[in-house]
N, C-alpha and C. Protein backbone atom coordinates (compact mmCIF):
# COMPACT_ATOMS: atom_id res chain seq x y z
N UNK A 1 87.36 -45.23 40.19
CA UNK A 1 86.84 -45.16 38.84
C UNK A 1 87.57 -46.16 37.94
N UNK A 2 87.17 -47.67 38.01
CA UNK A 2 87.63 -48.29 37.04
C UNK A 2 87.32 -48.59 35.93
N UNK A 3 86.08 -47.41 35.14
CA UNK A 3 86.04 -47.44 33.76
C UNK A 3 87.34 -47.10 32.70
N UNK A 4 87.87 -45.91 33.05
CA UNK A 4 88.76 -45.00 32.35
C UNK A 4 89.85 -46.21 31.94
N UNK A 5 90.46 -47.46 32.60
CA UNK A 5 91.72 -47.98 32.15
C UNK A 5 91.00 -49.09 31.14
N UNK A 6 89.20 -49.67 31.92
CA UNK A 6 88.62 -50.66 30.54
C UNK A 6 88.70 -49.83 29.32
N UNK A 7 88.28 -48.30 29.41
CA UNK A 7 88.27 -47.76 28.05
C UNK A 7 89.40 -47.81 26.80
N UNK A 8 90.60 -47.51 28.01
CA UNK A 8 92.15 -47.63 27.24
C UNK A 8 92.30 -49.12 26.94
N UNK A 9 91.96 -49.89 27.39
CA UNK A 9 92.14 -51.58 26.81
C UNK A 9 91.43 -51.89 26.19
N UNK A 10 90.03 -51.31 25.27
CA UNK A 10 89.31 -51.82 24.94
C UNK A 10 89.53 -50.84 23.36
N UNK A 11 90.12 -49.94 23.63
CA UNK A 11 90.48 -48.78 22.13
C UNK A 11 91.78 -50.11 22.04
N UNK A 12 92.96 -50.26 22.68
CA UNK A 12 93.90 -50.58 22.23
C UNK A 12 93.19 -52.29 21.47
N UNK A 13 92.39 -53.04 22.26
CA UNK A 13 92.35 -53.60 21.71
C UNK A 13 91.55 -53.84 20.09
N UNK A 14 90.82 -52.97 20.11
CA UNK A 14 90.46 -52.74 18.90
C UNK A 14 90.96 -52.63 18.01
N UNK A 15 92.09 -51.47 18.00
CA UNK A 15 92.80 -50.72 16.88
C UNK A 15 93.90 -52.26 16.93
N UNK A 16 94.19 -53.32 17.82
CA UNK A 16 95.18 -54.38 17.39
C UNK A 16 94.26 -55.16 16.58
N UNK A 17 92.64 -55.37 16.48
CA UNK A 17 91.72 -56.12 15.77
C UNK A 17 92.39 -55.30 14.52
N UNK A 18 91.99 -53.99 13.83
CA UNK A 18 91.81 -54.03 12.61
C UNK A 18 93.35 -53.26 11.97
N UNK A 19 94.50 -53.87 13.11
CA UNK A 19 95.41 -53.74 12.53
C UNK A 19 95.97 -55.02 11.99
N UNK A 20 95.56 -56.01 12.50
CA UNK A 20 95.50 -57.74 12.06
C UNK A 20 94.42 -57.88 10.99
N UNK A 21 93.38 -57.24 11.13
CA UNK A 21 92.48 -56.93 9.83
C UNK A 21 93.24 -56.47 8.72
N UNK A 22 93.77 -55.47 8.71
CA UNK A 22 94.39 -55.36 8.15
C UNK A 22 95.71 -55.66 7.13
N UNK A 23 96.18 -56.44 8.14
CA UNK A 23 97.41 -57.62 7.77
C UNK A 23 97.41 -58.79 6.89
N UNK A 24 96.10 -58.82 7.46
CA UNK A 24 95.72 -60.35 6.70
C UNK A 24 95.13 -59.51 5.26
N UNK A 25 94.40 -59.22 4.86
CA UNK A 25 93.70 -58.62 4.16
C UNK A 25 95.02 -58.33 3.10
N UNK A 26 95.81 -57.57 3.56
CA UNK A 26 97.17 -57.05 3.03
C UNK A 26 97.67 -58.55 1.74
N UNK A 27 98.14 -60.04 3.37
CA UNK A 27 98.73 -60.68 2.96
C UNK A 27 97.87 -61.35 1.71
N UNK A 28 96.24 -61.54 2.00
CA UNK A 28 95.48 -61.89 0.60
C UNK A 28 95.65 -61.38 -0.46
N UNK A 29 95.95 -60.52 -0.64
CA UNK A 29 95.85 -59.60 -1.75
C UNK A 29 97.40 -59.54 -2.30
N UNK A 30 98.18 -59.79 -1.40
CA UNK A 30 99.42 -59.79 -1.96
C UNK A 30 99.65 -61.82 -2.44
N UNK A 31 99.05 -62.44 -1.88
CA UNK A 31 99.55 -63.47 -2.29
C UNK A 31 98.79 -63.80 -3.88
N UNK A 32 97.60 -63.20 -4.11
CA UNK A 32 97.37 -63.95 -5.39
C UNK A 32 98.04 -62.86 -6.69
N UNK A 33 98.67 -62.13 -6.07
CA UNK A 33 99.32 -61.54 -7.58
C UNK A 33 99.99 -61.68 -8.30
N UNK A 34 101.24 -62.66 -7.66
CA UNK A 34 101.77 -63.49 -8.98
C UNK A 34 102.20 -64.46 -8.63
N UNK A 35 101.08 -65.90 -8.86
CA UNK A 35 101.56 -66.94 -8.56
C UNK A 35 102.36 -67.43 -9.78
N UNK A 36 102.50 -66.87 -10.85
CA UNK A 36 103.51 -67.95 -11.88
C UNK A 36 104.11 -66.51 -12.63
N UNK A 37 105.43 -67.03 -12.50
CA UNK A 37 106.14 -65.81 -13.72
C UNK A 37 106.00 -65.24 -14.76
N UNK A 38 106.44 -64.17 -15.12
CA UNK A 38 105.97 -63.12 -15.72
C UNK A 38 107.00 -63.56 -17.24
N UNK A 39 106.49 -63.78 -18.53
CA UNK A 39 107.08 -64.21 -19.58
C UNK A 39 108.45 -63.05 -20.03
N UNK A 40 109.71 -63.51 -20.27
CA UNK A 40 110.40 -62.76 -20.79
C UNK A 40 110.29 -62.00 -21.80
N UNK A 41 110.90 -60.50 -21.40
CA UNK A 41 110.61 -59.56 -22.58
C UNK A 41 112.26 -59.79 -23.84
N UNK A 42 111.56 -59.64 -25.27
CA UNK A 42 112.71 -60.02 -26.01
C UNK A 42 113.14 -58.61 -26.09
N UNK A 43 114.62 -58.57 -25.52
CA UNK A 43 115.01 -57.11 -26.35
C UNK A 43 115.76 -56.64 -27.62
N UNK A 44 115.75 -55.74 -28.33
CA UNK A 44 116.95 -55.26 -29.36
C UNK A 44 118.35 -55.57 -29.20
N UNK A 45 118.55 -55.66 -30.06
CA UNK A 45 120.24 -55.16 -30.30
C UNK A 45 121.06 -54.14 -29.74
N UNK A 46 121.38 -53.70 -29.10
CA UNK A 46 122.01 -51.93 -28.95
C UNK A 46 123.40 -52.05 -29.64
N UNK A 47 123.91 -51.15 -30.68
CA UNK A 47 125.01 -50.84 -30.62
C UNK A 47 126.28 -50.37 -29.66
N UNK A 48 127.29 -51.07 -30.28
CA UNK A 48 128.39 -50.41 -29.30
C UNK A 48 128.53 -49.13 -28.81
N UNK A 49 128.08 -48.22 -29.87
CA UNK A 49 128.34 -47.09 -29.89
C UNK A 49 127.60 -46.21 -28.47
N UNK A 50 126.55 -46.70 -28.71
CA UNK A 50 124.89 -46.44 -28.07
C UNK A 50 125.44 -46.48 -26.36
N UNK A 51 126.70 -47.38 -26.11
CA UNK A 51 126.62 -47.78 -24.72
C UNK A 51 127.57 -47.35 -24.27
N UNK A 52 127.59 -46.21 -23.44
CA UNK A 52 128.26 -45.62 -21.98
C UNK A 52 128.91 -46.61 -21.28
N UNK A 53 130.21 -46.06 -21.45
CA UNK A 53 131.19 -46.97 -20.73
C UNK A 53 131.35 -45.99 -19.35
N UNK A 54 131.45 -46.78 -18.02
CA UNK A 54 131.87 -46.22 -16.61
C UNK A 54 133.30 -45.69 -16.44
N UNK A 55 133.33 -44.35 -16.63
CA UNK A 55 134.97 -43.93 -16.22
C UNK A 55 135.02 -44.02 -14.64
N UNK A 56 136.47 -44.27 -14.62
CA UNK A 56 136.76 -44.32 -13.26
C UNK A 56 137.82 -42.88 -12.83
């Protein structure tokens, strides 16, 4: 019966198709999200007071 091992090579190879489907798809979507930097945020002032010093 040499269906049963085409079956197991033919699931595995599948699930490696739309796990590369997947990948790529991934890497598209991740590459156009930030092609140019994100503008600096201006912040406040904080007082001295305001800021927690680290005891040791």
């Amino acid at each position: 019966m040499p269906t049963r091992p085409d079956h197991h090579r033919q699931a595995a190879l599948v699930a490696l198709a739309r796990l590369g489907a997947l990948a790529a798809s991934s890497l598209g979507v991740l590459a156009g999200c930030a092609s140019t930097p994100a503008e600096p945020v201006p912040f406040k002032p904080v007082p001295a007071a305001r800021i927690v010093g680290r005891e040791a």
